[in-house]
C-alpha atoms as a PDB file:
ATOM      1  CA  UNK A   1     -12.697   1.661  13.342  1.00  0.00           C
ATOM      2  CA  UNK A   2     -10.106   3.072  11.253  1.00  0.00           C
ATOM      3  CA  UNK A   3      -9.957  -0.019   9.037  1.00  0.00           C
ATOM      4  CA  UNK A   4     -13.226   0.825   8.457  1.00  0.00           C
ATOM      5  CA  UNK A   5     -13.214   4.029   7.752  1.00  0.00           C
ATOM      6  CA  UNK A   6     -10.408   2.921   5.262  1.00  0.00           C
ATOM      7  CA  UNK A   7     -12.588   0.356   3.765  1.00  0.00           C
ATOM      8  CA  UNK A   8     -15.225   3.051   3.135  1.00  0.00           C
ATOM      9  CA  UNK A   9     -12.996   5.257   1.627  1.00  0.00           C
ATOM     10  CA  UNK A  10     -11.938   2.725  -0.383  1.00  0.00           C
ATOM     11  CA  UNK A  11     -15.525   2.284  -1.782  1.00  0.00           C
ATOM     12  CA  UNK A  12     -15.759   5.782  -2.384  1.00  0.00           C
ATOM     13  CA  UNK A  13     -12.985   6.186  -4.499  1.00  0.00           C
ATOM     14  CA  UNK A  14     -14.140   3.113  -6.439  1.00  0.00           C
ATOM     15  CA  UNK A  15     -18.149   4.440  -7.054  1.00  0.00           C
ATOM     16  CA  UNK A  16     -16.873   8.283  -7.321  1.00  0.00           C
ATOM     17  CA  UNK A  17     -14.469   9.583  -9.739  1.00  0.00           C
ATOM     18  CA  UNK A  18     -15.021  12.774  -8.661  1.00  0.00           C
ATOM     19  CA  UNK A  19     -13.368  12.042  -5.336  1.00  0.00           C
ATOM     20  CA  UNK A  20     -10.554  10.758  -6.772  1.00  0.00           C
ATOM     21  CA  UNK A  21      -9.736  14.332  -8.561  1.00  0.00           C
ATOM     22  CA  UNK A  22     -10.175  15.885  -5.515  1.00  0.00           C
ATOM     23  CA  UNK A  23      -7.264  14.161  -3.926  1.00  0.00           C
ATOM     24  CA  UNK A  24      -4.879  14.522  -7.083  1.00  0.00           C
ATOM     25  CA  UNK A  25      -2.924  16.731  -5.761  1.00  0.00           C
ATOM     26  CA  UNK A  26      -2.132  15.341  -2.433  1.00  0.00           C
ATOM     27  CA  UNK A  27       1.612  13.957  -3.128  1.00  0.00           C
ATOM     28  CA  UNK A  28       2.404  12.430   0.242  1.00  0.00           C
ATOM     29  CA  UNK A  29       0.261   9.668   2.316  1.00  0.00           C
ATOM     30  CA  UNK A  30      -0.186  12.950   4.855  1.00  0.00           C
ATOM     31  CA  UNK A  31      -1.475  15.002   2.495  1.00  0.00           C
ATOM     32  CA  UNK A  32      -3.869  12.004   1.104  1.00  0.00           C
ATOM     33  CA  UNK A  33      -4.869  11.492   4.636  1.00  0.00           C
ATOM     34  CA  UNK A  34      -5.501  15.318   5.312  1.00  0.00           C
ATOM     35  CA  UNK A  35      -8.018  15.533   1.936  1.00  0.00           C
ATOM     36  CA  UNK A  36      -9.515  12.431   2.874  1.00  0.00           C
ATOM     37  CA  UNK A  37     -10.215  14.153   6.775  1.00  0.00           C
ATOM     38  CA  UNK A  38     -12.034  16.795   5.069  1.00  0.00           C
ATOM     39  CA  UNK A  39     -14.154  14.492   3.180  1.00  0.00           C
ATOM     40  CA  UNK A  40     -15.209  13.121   6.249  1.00  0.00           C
ATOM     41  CA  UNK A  41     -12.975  10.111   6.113  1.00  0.00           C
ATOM     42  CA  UNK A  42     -11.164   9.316   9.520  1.00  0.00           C
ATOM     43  CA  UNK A  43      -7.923   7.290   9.370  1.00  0.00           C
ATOM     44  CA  UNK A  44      -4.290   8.227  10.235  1.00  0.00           C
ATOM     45  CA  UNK A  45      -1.442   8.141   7.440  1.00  0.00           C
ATOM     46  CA  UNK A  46       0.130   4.874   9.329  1.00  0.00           C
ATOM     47  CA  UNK A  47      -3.403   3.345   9.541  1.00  0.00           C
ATOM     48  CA  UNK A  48      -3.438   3.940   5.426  1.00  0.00           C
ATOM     49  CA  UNK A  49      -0.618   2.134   4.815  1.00  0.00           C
ATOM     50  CA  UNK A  50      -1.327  -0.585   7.248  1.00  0.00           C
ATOM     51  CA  UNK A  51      -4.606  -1.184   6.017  1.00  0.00           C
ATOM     52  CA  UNK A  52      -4.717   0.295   2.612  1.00  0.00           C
ATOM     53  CA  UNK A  53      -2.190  -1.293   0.497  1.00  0.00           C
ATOM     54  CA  UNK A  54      -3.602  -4.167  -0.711  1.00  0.00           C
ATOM     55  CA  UNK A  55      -7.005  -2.863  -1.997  1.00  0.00           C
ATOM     56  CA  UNK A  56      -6.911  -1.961  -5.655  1.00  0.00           C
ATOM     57  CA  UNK A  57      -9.312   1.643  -4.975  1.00  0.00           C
ATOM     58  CA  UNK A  58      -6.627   2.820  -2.613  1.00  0.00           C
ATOM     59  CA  UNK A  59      -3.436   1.495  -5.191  1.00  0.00           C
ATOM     60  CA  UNK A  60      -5.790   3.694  -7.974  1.00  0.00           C
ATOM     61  CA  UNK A  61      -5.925   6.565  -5.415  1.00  0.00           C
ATOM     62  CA  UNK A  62      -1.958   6.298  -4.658  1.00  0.00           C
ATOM     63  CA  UNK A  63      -1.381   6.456  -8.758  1.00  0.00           C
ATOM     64  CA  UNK A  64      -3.661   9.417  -9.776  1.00  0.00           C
ATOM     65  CA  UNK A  65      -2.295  11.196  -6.221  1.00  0.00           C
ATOM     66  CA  UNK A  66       1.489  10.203  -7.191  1.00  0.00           C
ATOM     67  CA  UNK A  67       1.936   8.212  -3.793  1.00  0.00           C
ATOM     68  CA  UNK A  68       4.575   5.738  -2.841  1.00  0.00           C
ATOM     69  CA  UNK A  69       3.691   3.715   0.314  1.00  0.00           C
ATOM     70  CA  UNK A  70       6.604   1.479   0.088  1.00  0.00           C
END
């Protein structure tokens, strides 16, 4: 479930930019993760990384929020 949740979060960031500023000033996967929660978006900070690093929404998300998941 929570590679779905990722996946729709994903496609969120991509269709609203809106979304995206929200979560600017989250600085650590955590705090991306924690922003993301109160959006409604379910997924733990290790589930992010697992699942999130390849997509190019979530590498746009990283960039604007200043996150590192190497």
């Amino acid at each position: 479930m929570s590679k779905e949740n990722i996946a729709k979060f994903q496609n969120a960031l991509a269709q609203k930019p809106e979304l995206s500023e929200k979560l600017k000033d989250a600085r650590t996967p955590e705090a991306l993760v924690a922003a993301a929660k109160a959006e409604g978006f379910d997924f733990t900070a290790e589930e992010l990384k697992k699942y999130g690093k390849a997509a190019d929404a979530t590498a746009q998300a990283y960039t604007v929020c200043g996150i590192d998941l190497k």
